[in-house]
C-alpha atoms as a PDB file:
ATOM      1  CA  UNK A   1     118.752  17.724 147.298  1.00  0.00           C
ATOM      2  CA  UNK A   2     116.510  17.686 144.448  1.00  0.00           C
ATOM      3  CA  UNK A   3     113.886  15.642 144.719  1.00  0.00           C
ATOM      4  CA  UNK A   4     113.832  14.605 141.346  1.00  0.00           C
ATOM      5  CA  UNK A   5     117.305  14.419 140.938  1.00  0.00           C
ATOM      6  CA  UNK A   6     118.773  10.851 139.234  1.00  0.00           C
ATOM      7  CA  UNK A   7     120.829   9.459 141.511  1.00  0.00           C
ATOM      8  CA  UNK A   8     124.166   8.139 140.799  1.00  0.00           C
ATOM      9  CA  UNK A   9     123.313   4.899 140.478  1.00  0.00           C
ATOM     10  CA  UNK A  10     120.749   5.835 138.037  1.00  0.00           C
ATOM     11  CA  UNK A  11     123.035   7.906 136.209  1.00  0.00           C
ATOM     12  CA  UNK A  12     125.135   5.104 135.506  1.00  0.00           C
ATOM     13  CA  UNK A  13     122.647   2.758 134.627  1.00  0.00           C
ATOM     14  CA  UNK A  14     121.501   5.371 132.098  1.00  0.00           C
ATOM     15  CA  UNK A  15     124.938   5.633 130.455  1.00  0.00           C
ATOM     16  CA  UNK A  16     125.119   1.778 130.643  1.00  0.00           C
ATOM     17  CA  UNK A  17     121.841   1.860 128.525  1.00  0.00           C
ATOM     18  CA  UNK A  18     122.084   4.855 126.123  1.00  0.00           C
ATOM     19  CA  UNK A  19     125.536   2.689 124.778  1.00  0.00           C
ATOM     20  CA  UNK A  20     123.348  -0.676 124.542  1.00  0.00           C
ATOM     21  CA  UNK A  21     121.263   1.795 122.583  1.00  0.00           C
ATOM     22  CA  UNK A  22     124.149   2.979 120.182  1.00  0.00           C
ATOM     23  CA  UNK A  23     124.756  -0.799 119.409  1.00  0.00           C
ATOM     24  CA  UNK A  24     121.613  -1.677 117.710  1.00  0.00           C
ATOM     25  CA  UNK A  25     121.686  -1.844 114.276  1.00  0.00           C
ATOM     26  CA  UNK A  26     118.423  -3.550 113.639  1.00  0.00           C
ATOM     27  CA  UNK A  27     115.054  -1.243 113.270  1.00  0.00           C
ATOM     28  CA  UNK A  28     112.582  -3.444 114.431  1.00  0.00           C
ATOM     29  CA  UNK A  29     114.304  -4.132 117.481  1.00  0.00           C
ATOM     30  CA  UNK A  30     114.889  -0.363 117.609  1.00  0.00           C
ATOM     31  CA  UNK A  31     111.283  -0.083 116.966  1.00  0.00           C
ATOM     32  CA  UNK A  32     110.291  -2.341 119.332  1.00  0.00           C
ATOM     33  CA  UNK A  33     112.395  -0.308 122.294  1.00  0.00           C
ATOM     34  CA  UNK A  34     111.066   2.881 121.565  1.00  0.00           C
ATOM     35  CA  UNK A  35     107.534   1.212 121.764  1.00  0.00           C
ATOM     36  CA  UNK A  36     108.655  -0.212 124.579  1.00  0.00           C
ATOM     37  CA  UNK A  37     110.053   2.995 126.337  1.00  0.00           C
ATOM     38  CA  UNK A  38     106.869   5.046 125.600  1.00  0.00           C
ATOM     39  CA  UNK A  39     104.636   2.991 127.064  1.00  0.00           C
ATOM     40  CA  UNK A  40     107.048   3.065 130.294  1.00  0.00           C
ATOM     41  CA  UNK A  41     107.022   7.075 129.753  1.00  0.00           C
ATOM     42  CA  UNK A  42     103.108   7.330 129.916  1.00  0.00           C
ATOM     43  CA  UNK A  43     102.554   4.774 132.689  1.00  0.00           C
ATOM     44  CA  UNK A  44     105.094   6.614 134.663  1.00  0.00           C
ATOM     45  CA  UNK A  45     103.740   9.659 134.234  1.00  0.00           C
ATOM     46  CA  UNK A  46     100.061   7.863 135.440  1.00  0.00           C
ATOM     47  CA  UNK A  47     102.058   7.080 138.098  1.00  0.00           C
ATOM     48  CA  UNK A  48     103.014  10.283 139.003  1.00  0.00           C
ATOM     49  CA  UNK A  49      99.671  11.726 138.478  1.00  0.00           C
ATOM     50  CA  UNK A  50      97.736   9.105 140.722  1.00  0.00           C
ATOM     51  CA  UNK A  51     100.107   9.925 143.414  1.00  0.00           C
ATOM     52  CA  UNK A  52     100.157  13.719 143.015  1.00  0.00           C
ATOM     53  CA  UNK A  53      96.421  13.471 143.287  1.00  0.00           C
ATOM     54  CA  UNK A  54      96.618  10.794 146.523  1.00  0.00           C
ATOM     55  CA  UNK A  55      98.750  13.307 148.597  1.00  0.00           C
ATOM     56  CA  UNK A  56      96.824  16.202 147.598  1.00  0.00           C
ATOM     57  CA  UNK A  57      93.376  14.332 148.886  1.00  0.00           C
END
């Protein structure tokens, strides 16, 4: 398996989320999501990072 792999359950709360997505009509809330999802993005990949670093140490 993968080890990165979504699993299923992640792959259907991804679909459930991309179609909230679709339904917003409003840019600052839009705005406010993508703001929202890139800080998620970066501290995630900290995340990663910080524990790439703790099992190479």
């Amino acid at each position: 398996m993968d080890p990165i792999a979504l699993t299923l359950g992640q792959k259907f709360e991804l679909e459930k989320r991309s179609r909230d997505i679709s339904t917003i009509t409003d840019v600052k809330q839009l705005q406010t999501l993508t703001k929202d999802l890139l800080l998620a993005w970066q501290q995630e990949i900290a995340r990663s990072r910080h524990a790439v670093q703790d099992a190479l140490s």
